[in-house]
Protein backbone atom coordinates (compact mmCIF):
# COMPACT_ATOMS: atom_id res chain seq x y z
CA UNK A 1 118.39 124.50 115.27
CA UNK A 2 116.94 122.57 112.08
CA UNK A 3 116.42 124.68 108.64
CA UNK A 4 115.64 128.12 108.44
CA UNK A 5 112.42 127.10 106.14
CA UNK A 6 110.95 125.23 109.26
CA UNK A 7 110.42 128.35 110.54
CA UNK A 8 109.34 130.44 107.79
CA UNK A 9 106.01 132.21 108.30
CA UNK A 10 103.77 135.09 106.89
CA UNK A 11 103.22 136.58 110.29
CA UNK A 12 105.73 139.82 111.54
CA UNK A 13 105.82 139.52 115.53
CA UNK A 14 106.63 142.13 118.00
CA UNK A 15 107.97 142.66 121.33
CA UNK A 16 109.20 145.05 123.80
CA UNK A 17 112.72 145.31 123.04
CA UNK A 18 113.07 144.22 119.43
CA UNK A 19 112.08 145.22 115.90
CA UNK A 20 109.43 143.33 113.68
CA UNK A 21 110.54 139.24 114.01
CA UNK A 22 109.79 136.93 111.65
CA UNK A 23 108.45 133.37 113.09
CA UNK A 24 112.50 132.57 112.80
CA UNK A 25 113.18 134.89 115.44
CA UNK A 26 110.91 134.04 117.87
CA UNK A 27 111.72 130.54 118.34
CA UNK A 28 115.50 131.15 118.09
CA UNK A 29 114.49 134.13 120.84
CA UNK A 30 112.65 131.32 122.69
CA UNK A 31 115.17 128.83 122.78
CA UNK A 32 117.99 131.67 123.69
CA UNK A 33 115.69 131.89 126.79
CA UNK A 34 115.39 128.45 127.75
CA UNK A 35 118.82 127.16 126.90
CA UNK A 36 119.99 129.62 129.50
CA UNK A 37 118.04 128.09 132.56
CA UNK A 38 117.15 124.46 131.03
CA UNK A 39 116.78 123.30 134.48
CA UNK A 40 113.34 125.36 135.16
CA UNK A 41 109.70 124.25 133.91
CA UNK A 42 108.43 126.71 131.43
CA UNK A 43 104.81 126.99 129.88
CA UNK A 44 104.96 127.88 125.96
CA UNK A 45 101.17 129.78 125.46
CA UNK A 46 99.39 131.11 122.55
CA UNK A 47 96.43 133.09 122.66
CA UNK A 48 94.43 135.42 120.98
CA UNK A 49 91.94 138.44 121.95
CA UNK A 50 89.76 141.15 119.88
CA UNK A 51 88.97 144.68 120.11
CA UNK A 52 86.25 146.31 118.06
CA UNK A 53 86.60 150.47 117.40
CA UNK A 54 84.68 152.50 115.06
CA UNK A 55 83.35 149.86 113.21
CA UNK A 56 87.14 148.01 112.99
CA UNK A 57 88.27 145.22 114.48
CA UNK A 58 92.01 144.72 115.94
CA UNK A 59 92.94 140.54 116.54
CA UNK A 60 95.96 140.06 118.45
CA UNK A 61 97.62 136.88 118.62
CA UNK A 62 100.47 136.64 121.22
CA UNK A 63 103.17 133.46 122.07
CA UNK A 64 103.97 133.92 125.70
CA UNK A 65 106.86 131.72 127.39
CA UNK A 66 106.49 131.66 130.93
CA UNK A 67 109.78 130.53 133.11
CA UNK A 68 107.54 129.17 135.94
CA UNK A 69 108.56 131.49 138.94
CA UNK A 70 111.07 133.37 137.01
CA UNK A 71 110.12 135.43 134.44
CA UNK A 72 108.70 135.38 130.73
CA UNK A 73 109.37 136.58 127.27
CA UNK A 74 106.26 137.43 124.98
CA UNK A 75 106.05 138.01 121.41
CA UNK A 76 102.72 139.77 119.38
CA UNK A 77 101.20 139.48 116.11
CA UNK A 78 98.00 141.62 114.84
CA UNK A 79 95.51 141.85 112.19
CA UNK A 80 93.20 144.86 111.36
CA UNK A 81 90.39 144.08 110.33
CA UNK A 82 88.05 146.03 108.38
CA UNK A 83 84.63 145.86 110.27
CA UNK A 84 83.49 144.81 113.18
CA UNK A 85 82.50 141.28 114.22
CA UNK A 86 78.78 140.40 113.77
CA UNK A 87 78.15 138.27 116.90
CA UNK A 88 80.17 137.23 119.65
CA UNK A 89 80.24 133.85 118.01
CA UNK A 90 82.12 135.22 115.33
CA UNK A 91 84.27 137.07 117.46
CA UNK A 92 85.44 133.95 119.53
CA UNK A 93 85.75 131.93 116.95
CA UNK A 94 88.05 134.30 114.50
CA UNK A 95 90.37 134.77 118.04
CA UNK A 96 90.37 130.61 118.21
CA UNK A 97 91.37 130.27 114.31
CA UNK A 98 93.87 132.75 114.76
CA UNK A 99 95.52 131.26 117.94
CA UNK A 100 95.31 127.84 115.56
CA UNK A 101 97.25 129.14 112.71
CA UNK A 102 99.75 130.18 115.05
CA UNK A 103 99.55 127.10 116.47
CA UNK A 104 100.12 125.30 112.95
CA UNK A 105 103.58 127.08 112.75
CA UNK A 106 104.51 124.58 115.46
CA UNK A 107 105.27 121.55 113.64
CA UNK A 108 107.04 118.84 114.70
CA UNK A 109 110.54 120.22 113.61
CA UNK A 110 110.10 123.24 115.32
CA UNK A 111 108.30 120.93 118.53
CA UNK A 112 111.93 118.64 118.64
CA UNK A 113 113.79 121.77 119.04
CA UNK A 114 111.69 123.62 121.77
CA UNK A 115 112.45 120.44 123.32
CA UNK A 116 115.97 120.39 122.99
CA UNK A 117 116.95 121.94 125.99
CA UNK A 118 115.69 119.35 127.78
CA UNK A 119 116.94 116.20 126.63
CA UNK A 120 119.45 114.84 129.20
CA UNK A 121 118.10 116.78 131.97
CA UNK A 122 116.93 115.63 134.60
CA UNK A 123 114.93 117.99 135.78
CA UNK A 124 113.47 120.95 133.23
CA UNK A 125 110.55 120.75 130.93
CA UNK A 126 108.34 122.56 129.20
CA UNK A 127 103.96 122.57 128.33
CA UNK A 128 102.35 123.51 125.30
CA UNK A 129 99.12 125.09 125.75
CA UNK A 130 96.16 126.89 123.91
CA UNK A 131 94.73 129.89 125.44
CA UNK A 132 90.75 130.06 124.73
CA UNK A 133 89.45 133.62 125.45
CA UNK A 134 86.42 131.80 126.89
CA UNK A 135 84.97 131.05 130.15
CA UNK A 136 82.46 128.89 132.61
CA UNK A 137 80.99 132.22 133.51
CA UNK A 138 78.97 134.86 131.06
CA UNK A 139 77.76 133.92 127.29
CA UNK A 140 80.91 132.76 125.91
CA UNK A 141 80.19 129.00 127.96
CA UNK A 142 78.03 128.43 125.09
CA UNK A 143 81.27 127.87 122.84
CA UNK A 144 83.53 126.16 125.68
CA UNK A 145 82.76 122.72 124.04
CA UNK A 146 83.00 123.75 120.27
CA UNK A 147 86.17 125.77 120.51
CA UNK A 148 88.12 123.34 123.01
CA UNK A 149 87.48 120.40 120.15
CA UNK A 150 89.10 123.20 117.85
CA UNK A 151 91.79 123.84 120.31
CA UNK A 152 92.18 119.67 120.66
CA UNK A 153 93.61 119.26 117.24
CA UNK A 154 96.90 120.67 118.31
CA UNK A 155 99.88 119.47 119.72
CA UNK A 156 98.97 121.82 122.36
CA UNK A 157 96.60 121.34 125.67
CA UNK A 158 93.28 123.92 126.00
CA UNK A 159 93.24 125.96 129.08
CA UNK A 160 89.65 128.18 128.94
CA UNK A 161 89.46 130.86 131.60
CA UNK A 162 90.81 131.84 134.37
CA UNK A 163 93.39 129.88 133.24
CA UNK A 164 93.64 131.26 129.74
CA UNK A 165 95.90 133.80 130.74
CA UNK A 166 97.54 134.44 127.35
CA UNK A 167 94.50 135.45 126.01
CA UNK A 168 92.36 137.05 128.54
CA UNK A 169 95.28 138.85 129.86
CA UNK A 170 98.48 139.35 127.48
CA UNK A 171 96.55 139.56 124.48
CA UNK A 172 93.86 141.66 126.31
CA UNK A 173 96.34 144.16 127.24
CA UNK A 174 97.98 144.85 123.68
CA UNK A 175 94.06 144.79 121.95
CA UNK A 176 93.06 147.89 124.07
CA UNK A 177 96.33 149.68 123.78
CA UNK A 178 97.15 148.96 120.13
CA UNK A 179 93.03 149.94 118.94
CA UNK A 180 93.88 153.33 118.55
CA UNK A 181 97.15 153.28 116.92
């Protein structure tokens, strides 16, 4: 793994089984995970989703590694926020600038190593992608084209939903259960 300061990060993440992880963590978590089945396709996610309560808002931004047909690790990051979103505008596009600063974290030191694993291998690999809590179907196809160019300045690909699991599912999940904590 390259220097620590690659990795360093403002943003405390979370998961299941560990205390608060710095941006560090994760990716040496990450690459623990991979290096132990380099042979398997994997799908590296980030995503974002928002929960208004009581006139508050709760953003969560989650990176999701999926071992294509066996297994995944996930890893959360959230910001209160002190009122509630104005428009659903708003709302969609604070969830796509959060998923992008998490995105930014991924530069292209931090890219090389994800895709260590894989170098003389024959047959692993791993996608990058951007999960867009947005959809064909109901108001938020308005923003599809606006928020995909967003999405598009990344190393990673958009997915909008239903493929946008990270966002419309992961993310989903820890916004409603986190709210009220």
């Amino acid at each position: 793994m390259r220097q620590e300061a690659v990795y360093e990060g403002f943003r405390t993440f979370y998961n299941f089984s560990r205390k608060p992880l710095s941006f560090h963590d994760v990716i040496r978590h990450v690459l623990k995970f991979m290096n132990k089945a380099p042979e398997y396709q994997y799908r590296l996610s980030i995503g974002s989703d928002s929960q208004t309560y009581s006139n508050k808002s709760l953003l969560v931004t989650v990176i999701h590694l999926h071992r294509i047909g066996r297994g995944a690790i996930g890893f959360i990051t959230y910001q209160r926020i002190s009122r509630s979103f104005n428009s659903l505008r708003e709302k969609i596009y604070r969830e796509t600038t959060a998923t992008l600063e998490i995105a930014c974290m991924f530069t292209p030191e931090v890219m090389a190593d994800l895709l260590s694993p894989f170098y003389n291998r024959k047959r692993g690999d791993i996608n990058f992608e951007f999960h867009l809590d947005i959809g064909k179907r109901g108001a938020t196809r308005d923003l599809i084209n606006e928020m995909v160019a967003i999405a598009k300045s990344t190393p990673f690909e958009p997915r909008i939903k239903p493929e946008s699991y990270a966002a419309s599912s992961y993310a989903n999940r820890h916004t409603k259960k986190r709210a009220n904590k």
